[in-house]
N, C-alpha and C. Protein backbone atom coordinates (compact mmCIF):
# COMPACT_ATOMS: atom_id res chain seq x y z
N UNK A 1 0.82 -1.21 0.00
CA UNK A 1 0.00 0.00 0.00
C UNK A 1 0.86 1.27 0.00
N UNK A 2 2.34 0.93 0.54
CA UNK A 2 3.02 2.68 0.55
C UNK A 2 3.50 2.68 -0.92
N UNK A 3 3.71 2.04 -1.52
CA UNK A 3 3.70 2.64 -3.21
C UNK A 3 3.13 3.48 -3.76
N UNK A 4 1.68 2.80 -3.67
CA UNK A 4 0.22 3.55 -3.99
C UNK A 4 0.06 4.99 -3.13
N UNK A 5 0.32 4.74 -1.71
CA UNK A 5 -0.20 5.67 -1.21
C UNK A 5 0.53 7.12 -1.56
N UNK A 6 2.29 7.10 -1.50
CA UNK A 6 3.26 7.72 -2.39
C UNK A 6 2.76 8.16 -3.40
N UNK A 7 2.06 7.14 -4.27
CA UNK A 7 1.87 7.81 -5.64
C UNK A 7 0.57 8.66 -5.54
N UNK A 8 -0.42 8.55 -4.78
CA UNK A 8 -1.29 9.28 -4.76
C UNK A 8 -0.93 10.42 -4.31
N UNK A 9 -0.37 10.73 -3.33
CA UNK A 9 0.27 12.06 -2.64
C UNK A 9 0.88 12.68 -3.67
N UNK A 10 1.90 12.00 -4.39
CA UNK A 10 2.51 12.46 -5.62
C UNK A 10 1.63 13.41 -6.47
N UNK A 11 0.50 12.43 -7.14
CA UNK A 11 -0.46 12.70 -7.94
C UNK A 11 -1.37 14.23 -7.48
N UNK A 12 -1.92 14.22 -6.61
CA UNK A 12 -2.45 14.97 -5.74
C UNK A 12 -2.25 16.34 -5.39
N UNK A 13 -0.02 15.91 -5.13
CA UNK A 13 0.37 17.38 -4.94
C UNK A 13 0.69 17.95 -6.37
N UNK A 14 1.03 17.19 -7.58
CA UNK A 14 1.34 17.41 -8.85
C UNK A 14 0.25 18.44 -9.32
N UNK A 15 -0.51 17.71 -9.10
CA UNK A 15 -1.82 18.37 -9.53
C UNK A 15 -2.42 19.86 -9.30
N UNK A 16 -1.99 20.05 -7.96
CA UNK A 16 -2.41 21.04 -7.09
C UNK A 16 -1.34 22.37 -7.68
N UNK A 17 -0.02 21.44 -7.70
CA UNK A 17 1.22 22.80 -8.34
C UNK A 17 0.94 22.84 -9.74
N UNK A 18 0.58 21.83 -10.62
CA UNK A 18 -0.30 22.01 -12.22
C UNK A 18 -1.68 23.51 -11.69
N UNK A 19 -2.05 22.79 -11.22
CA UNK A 19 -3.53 24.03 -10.98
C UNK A 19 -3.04 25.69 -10.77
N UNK A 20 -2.08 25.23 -9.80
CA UNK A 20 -1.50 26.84 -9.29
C UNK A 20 -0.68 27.71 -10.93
N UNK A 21 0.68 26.53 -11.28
CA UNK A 21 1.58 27.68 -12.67
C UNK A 21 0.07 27.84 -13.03
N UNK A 22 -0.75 26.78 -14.12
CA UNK A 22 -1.68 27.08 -15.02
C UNK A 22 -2.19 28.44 -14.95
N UNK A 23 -2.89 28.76 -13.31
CA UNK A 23 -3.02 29.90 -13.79
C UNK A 23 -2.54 31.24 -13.32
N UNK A 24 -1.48 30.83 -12.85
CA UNK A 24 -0.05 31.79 -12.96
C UNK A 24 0.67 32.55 -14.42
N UNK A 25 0.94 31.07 -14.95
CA UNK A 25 1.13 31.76 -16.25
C UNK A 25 -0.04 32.46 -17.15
N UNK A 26 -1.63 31.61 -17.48
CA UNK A 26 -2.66 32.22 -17.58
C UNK A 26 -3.00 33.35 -17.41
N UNK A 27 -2.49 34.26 -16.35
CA UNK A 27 -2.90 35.53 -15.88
C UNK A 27 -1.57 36.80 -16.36
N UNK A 28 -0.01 35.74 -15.91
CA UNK A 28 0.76 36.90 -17.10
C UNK A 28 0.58 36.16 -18.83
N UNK A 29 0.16 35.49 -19.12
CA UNK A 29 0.68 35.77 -20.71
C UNK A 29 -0.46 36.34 -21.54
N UNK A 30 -2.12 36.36 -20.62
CA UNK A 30 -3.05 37.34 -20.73
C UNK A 30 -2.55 38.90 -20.67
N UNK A 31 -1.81 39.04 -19.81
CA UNK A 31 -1.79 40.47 -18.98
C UNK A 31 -0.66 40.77 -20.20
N UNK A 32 0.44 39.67 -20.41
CA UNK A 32 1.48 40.40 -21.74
C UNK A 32 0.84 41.08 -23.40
N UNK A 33 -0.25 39.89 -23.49
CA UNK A 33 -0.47 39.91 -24.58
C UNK A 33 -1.83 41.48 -25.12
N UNK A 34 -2.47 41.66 -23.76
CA UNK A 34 -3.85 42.53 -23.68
C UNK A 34 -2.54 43.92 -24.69
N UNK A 35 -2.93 44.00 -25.45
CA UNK A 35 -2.54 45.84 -25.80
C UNK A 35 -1.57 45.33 -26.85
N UNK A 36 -0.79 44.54 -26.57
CA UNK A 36 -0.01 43.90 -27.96
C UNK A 36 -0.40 43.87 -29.63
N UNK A 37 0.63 44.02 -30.33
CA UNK A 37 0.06 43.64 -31.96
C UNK A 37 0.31 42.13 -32.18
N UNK A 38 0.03 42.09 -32.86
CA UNK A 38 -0.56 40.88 -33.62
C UNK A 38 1.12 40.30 -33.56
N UNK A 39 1.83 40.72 -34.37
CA UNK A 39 3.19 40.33 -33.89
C UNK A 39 4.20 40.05 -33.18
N UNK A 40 4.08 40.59 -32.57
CA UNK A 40 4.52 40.33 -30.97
C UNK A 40 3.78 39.28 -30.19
N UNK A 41 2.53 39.57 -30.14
CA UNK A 41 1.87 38.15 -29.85
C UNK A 41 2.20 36.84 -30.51
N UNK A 42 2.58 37.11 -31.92
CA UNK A 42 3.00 35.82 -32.63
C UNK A 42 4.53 35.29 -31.91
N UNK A 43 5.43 36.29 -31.58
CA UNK A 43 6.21 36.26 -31.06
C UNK A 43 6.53 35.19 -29.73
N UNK A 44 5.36 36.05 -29.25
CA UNK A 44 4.76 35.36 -27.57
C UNK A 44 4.54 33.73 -27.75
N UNK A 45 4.02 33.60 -28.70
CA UNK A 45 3.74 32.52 -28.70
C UNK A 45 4.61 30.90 -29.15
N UNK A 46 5.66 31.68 -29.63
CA UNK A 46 6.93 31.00 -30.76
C UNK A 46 7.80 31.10 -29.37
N UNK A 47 7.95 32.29 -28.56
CA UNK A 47 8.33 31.71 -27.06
C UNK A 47 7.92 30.63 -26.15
N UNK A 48 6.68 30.89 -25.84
CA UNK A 48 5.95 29.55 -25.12
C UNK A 48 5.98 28.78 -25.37
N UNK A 49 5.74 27.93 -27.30
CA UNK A 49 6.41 26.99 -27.61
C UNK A 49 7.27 26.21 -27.48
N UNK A 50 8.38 27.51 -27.52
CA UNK A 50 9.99 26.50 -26.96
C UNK A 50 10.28 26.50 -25.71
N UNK A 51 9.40 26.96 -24.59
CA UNK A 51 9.47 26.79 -23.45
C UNK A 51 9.12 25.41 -23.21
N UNK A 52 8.25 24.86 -23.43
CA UNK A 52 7.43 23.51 -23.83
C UNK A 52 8.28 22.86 -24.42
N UNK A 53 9.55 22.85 -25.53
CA UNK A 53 10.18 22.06 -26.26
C UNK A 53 10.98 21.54 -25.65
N UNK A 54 11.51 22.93 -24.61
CA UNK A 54 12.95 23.17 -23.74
C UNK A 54 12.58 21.94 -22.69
N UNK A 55 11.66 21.99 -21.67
CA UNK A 55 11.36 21.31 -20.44
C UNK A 55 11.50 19.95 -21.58
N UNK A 56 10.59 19.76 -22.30
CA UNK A 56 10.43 18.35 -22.28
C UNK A 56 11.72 17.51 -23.11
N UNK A 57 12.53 18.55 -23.58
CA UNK A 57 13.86 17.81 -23.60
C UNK A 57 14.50 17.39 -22.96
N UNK A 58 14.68 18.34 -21.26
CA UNK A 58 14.75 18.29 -19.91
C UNK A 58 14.34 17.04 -19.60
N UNK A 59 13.04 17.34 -19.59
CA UNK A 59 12.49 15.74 -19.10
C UNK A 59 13.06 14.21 -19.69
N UNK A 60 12.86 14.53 -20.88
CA UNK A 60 13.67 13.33 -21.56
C UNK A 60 15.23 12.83 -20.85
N UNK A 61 15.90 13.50 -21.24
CA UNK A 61 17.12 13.87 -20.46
C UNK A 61 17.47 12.98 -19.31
N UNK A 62 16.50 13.44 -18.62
CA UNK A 62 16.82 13.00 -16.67
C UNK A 62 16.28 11.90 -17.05
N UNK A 63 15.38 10.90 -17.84
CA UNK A 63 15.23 9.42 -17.65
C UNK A 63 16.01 8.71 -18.98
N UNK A 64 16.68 10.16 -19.55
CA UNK A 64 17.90 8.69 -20.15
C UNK A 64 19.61 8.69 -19.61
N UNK A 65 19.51 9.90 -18.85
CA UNK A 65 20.59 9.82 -18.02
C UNK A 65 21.12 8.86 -16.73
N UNK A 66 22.53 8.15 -16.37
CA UNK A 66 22.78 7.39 -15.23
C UNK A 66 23.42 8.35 -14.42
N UNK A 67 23.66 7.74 -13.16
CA UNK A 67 24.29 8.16 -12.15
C UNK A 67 25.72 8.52 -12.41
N UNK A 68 26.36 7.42 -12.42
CA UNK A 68 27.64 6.81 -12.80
C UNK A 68 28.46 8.51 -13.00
N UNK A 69 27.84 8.63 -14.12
CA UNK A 69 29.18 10.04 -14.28
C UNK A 69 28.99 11.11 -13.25
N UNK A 70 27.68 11.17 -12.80
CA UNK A 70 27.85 12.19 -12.07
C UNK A 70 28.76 12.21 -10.75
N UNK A 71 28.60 10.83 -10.68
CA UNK A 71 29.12 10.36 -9.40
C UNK A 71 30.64 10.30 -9.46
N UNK A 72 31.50 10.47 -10.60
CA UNK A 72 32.97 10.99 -10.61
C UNK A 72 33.17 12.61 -10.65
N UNK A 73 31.96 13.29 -11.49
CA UNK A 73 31.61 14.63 -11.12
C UNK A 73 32.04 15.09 -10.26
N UNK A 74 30.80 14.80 -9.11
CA UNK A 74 30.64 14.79 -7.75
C UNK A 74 32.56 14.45 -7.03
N UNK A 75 33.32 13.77 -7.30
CA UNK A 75 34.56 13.35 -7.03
C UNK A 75 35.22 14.56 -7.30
N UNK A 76 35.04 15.06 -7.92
CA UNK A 76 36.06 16.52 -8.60
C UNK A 76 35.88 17.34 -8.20
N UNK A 77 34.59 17.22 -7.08
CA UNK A 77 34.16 18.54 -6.28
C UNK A 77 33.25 19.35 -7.50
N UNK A 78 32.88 19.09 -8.61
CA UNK A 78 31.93 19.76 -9.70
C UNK A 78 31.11 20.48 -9.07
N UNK A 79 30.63 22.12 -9.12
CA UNK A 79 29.65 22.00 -8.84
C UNK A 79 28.09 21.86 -9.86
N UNK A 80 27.28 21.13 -8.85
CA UNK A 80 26.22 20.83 -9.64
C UNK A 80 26.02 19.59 -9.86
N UNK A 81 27.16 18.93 -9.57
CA UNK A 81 27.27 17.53 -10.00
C UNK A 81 25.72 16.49 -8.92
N UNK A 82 25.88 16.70 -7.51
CA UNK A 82 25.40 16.37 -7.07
C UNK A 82 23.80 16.56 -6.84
N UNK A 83 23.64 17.56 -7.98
CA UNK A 83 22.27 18.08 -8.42
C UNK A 83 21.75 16.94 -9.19
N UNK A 84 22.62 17.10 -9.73
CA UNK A 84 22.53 16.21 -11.33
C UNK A 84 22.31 14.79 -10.63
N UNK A 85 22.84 14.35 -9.60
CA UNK A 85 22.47 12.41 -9.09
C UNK A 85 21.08 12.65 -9.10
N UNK A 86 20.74 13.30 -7.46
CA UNK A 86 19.62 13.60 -7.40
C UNK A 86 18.82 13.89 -8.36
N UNK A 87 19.12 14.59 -9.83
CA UNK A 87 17.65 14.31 -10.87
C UNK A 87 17.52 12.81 -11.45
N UNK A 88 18.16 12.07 -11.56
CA UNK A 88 18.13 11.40 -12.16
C UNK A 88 17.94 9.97 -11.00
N UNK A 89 18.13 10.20 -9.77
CA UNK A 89 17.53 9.07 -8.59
C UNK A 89 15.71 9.18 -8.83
N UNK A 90 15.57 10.85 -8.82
CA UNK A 90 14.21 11.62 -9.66
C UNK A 90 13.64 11.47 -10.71
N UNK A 91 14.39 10.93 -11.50
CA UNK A 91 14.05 10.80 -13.13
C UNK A 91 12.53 10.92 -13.17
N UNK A 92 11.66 9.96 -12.76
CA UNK A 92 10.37 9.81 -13.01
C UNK A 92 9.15 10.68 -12.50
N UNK A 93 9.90 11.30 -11.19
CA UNK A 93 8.82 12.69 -11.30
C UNK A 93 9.60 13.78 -11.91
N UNK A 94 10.69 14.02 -11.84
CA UNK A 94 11.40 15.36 -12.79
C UNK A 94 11.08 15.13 -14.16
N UNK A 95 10.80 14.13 -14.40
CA UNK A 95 9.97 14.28 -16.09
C UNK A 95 9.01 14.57 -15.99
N UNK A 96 8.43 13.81 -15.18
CA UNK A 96 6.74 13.91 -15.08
C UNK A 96 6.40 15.55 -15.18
N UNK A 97 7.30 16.45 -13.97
CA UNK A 97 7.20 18.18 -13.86
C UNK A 97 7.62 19.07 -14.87
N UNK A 98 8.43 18.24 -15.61
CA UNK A 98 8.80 18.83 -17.40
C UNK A 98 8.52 18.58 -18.16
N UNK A 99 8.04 17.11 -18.30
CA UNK A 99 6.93 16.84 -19.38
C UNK A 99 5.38 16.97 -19.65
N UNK A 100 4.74 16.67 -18.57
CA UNK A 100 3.56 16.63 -18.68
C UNK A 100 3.33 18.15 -17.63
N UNK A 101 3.78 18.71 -16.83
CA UNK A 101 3.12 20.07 -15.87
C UNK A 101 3.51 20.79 -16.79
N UNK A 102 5.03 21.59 -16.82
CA UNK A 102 5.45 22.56 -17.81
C UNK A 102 5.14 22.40 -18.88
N UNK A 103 4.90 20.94 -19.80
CA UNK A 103 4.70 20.47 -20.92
C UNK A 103 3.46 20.93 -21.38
N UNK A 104 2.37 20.79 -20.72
CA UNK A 104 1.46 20.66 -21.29
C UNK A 104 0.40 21.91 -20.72
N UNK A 105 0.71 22.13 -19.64
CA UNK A 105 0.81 24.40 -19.62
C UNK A 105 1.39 24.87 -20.80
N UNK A 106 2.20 24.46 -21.31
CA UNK A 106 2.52 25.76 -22.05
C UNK A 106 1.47 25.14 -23.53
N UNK A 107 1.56 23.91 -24.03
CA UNK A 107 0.59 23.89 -24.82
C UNK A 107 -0.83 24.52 -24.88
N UNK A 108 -1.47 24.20 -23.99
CA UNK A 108 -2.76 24.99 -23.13
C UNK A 108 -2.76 26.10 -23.79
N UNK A 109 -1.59 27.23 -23.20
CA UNK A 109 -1.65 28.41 -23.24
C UNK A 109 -1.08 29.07 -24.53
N UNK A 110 -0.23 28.15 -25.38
CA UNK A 110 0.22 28.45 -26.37
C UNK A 110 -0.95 28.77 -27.38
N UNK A 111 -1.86 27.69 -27.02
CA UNK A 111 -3.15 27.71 -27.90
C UNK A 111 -4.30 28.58 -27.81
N UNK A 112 -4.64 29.43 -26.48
CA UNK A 112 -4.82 30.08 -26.17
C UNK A 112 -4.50 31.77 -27.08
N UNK A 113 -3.27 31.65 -26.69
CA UNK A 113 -2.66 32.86 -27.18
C UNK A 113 -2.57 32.52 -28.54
N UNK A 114 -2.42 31.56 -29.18
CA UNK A 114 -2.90 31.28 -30.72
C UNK A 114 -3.81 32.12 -31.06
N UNK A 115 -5.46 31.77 -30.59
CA UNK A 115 -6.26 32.33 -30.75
C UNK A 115 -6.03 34.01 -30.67
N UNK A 116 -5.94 34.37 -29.72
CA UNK A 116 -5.65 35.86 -29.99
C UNK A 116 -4.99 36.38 -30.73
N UNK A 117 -3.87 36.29 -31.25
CA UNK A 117 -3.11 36.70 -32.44
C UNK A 117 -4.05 36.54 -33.85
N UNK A 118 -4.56 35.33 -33.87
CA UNK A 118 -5.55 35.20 -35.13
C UNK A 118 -6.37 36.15 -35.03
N UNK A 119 -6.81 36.88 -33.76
CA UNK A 119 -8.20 37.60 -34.16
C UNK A 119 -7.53 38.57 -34.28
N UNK A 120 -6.28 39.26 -33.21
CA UNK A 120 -5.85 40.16 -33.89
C UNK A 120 -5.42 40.84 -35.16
N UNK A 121 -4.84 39.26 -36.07
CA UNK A 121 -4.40 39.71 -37.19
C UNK A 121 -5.55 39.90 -37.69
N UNK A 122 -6.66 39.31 -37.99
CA UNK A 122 -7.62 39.40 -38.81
C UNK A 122 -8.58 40.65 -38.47
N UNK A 123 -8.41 41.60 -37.66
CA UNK A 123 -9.22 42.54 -37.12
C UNK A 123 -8.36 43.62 -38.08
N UNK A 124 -6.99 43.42 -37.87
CA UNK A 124 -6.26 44.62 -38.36
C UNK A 124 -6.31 44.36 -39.82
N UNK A 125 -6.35 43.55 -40.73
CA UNK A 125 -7.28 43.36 -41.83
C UNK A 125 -8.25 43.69 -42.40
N UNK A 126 -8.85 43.51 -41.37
CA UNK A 126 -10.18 44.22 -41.74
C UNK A 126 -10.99 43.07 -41.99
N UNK A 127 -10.76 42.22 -41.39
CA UNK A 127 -11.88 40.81 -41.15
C UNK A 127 -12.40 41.07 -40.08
N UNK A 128 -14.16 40.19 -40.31
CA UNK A 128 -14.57 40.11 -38.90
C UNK A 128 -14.52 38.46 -38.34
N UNK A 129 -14.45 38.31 -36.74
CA UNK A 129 -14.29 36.97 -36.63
C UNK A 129 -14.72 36.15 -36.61
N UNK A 130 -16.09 36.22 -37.12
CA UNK A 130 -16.33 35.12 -38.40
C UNK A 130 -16.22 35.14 -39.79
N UNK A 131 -15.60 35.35 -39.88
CA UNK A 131 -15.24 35.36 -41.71
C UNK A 131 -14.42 34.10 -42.10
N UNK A 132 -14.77 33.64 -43.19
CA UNK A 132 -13.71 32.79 -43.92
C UNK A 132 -12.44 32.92 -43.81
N UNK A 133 -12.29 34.26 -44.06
CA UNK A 133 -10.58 34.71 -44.25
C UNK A 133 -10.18 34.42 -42.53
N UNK A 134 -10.47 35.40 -41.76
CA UNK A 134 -10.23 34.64 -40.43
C UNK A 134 -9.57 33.24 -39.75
N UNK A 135 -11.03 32.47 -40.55
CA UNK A 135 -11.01 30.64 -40.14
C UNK A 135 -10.25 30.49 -40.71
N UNK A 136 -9.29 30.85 -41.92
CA UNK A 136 -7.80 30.38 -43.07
C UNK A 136 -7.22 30.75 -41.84
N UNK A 137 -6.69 31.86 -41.41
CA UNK A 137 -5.53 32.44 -41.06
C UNK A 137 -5.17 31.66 -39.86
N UNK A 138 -7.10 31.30 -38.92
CA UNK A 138 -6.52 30.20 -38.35
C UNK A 138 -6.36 29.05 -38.16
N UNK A 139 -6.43 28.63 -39.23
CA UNK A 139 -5.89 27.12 -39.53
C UNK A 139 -4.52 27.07 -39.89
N UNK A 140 -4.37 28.29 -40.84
CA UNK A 140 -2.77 28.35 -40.58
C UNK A 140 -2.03 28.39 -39.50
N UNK A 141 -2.34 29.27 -38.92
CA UNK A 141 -1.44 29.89 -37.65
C UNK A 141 -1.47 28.47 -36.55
N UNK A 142 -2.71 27.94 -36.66
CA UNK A 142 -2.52 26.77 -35.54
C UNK A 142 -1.70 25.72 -36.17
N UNK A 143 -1.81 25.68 -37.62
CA UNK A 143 -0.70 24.38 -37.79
C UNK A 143 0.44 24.67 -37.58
N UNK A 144 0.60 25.85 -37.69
CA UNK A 144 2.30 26.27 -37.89
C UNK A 144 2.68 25.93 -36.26
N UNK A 145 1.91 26.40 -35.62
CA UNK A 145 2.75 26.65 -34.21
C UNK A 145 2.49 25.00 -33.74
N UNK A 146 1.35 23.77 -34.27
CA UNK A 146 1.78 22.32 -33.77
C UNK A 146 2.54 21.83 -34.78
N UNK A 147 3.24 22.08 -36.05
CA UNK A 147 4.52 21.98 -36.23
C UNK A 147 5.49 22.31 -35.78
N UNK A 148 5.75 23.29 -34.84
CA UNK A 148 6.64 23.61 -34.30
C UNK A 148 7.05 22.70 -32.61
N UNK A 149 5.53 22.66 -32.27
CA UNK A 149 5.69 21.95 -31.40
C UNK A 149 6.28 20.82 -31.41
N UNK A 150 5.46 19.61 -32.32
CA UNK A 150 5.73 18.39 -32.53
C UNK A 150 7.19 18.09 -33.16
N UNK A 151 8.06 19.17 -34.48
CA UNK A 151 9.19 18.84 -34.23
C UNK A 151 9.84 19.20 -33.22
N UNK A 152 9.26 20.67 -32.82
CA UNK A 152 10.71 20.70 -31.94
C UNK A 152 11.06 19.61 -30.46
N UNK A 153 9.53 19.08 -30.04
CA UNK A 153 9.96 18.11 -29.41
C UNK A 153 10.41 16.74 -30.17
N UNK A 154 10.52 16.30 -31.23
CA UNK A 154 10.90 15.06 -32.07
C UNK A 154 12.46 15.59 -31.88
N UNK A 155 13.21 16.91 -32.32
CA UNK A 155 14.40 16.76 -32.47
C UNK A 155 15.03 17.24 -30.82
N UNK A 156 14.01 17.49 -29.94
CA UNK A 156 14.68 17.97 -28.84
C UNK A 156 14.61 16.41 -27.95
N UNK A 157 13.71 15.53 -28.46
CA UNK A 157 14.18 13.68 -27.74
C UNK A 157 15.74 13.55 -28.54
N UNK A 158 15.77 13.67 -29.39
CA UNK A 158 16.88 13.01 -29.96
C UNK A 158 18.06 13.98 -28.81
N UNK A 159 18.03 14.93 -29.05
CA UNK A 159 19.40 15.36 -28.19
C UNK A 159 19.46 15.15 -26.73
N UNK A 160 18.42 15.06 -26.50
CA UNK A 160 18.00 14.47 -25.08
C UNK A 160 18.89 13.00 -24.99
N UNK A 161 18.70 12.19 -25.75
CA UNK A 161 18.99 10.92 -25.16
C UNK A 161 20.56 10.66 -25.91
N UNK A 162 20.80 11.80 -26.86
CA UNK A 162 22.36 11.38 -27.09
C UNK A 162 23.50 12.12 -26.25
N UNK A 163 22.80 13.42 -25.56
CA UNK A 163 23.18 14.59 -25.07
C UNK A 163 22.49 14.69 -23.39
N UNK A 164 22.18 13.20 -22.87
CA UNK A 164 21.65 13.27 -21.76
C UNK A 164 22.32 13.81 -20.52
N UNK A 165 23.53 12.97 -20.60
CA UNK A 165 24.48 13.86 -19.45
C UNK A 165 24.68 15.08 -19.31
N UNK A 166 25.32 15.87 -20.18
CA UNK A 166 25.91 16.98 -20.33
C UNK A 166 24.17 18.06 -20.28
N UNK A 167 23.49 17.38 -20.80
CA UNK A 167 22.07 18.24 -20.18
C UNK A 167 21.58 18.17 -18.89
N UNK A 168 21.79 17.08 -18.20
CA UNK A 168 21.42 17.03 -16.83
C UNK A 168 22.53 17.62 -16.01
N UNK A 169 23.33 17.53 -16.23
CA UNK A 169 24.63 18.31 -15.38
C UNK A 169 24.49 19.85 -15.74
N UNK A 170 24.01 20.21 -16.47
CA UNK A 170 23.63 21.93 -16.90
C UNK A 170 22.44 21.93 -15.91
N UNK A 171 21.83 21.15 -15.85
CA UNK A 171 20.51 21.80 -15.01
C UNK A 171 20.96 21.69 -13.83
N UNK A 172 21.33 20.86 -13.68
CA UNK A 172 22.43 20.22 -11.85
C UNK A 172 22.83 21.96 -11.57
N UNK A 173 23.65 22.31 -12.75
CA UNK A 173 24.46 23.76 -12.26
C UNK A 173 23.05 24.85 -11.74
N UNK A 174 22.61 24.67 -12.69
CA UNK A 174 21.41 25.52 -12.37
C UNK A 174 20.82 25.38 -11.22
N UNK A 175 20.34 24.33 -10.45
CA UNK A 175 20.04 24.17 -9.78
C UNK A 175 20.48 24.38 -8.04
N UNK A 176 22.15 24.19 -8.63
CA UNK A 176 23.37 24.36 -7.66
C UNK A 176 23.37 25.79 -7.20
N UNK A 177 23.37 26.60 -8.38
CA UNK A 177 22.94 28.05 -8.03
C UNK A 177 21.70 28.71 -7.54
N UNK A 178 20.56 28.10 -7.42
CA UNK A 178 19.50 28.32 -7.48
C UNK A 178 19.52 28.39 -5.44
N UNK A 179 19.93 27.21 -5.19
CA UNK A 179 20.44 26.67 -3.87
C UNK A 179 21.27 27.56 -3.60
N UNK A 180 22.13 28.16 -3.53
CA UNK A 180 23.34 28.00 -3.00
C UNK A 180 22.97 30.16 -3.12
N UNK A 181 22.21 30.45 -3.83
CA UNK A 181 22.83 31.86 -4.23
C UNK A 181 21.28 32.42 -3.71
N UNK A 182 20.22 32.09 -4.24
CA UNK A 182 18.89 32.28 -4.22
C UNK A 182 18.43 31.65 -2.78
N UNK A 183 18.97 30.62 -2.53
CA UNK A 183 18.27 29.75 -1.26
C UNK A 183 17.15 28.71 -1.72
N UNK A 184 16.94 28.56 -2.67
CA UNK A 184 15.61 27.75 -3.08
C UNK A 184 16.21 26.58 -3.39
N UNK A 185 15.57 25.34 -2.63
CA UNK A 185 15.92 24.35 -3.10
C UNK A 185 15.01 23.19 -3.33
N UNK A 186 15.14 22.55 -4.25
CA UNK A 186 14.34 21.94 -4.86
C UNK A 186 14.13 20.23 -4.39
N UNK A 187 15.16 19.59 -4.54
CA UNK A 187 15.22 18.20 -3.54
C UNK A 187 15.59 18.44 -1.93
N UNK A 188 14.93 17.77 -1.70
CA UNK A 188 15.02 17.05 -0.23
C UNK A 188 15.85 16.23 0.61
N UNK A 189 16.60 15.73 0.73
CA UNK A 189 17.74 14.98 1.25
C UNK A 189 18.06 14.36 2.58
N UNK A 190 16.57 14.65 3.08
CA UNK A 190 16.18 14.11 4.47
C UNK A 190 17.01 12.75 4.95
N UNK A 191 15.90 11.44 4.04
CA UNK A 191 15.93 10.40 4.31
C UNK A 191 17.33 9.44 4.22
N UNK A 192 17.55 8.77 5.28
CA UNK A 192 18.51 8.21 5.45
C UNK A 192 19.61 7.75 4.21
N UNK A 193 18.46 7.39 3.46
CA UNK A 193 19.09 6.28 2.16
C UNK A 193 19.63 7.03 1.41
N UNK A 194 18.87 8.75 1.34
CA UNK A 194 19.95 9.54 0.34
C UNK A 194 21.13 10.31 0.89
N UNK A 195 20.84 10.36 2.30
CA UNK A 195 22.09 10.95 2.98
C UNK A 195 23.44 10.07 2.95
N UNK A 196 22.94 8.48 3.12
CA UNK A 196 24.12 7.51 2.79
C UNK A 196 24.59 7.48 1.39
N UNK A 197 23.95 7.71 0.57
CA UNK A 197 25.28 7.70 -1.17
C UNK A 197 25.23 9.03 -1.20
N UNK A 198 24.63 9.97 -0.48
CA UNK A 198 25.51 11.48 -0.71
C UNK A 198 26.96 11.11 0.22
N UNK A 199 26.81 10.66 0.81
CA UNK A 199 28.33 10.41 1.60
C UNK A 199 29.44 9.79 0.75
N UNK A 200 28.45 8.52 -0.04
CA UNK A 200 29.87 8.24 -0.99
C UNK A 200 29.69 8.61 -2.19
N UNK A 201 29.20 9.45 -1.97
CA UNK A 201 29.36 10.39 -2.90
C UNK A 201 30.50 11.48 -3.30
N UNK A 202 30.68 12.16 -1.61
CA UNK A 202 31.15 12.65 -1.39
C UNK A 202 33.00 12.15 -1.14
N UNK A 203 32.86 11.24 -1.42
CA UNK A 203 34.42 10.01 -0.90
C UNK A 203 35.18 9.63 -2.52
């Protein structure tokens, strides 16, 4: 039952921090976009995209990455290195929070803000939003931006899993700083079992 029960808590709190960014970001990329042209919004949106491309390469990453190197890293005194174990002891919820939370927020909202740029462009046209011309512009505009999506995550797996290390040890740094400079830290290190291979870790 503590598997399950783990995973429900998991599930539960995932959910709850999904509910909260959603409409975190929801409320700034509304608040960016209100007064904007049509371009810039297109802009906005070719951002959010690769925000979405970025994480879920991330994600990829941390479950095709091993320990092993970090753990000579970690020997060299690296910093970050020991970020980097810890994502990848993580692998399966640190994807889960880059693939499917960040992942699929920014799709949400990408699509979202799709829509607005279409009406914008088509207003400054001189379409109304129902018009034919309109419904073209957005059928265009939405394919373009789930082409963008769908490759850029097709070619951002591939570097993910040939480029796994050296991506998880970049976020390790990031993370190292995040800790260390900011104070925010992201893993936990309580429990016995990770305090014992942070030790030989540390050896």
């Amino acid at each position: 039952m503590k598997p399950l029960q783990k995973s429900i808590h998991w599930s539960l709190g995932i959910a709850v921090i999904t509910l909260v960014l959603a409409a975190i970001f929801s409320v700034i990329s509304t608040f960016i976009l209100s007064g904007v042209s049509w371009a810039i919004g297109m802009i906005i949106v070719f951002i959010i995209v690769f925000l979405g491309v970025f994480f879920d390469t991330i994600g990829v990453a941390a479950t095709a990455a091993t320990e092993k190197p970090f753990h000579a890293m970690a020997s060299e005194r690296l910093h970050g290195a020991k970020h980097a174990v810890l994502i990848t002891r993580n692998a399966d919820k640190f994807a889960n929070f880059c693939n499917d939370v960040i992942g699929d927020i920014s799709g949400i909202i990408s699509g979202t803000a799709s829509a607005y740029v279409v009406l914008q462009l088509a207003l400054q046209l001189g379409y109304t939003d129902t018009s034919y011309q309109q419904f073209a512009i957005s059928i265009l505009f939405t394919s373009v931006v789930a082409a963008l999506t769908v490759g850029g995550k097709a070619v951002g797996k591939t570097l993910a899993i040939h480029y796994a290390t050296p991506i998880i040890y970049q976020v390790g740094r990031l993370l190292y700083i995040l800790e260390v400079r900011l104070k925010i830290k992201v893993f936990q290190t309580t429990n016995g079992k990770t305090k014992k291979k942070d030790k030989l870790t540390r050896k």
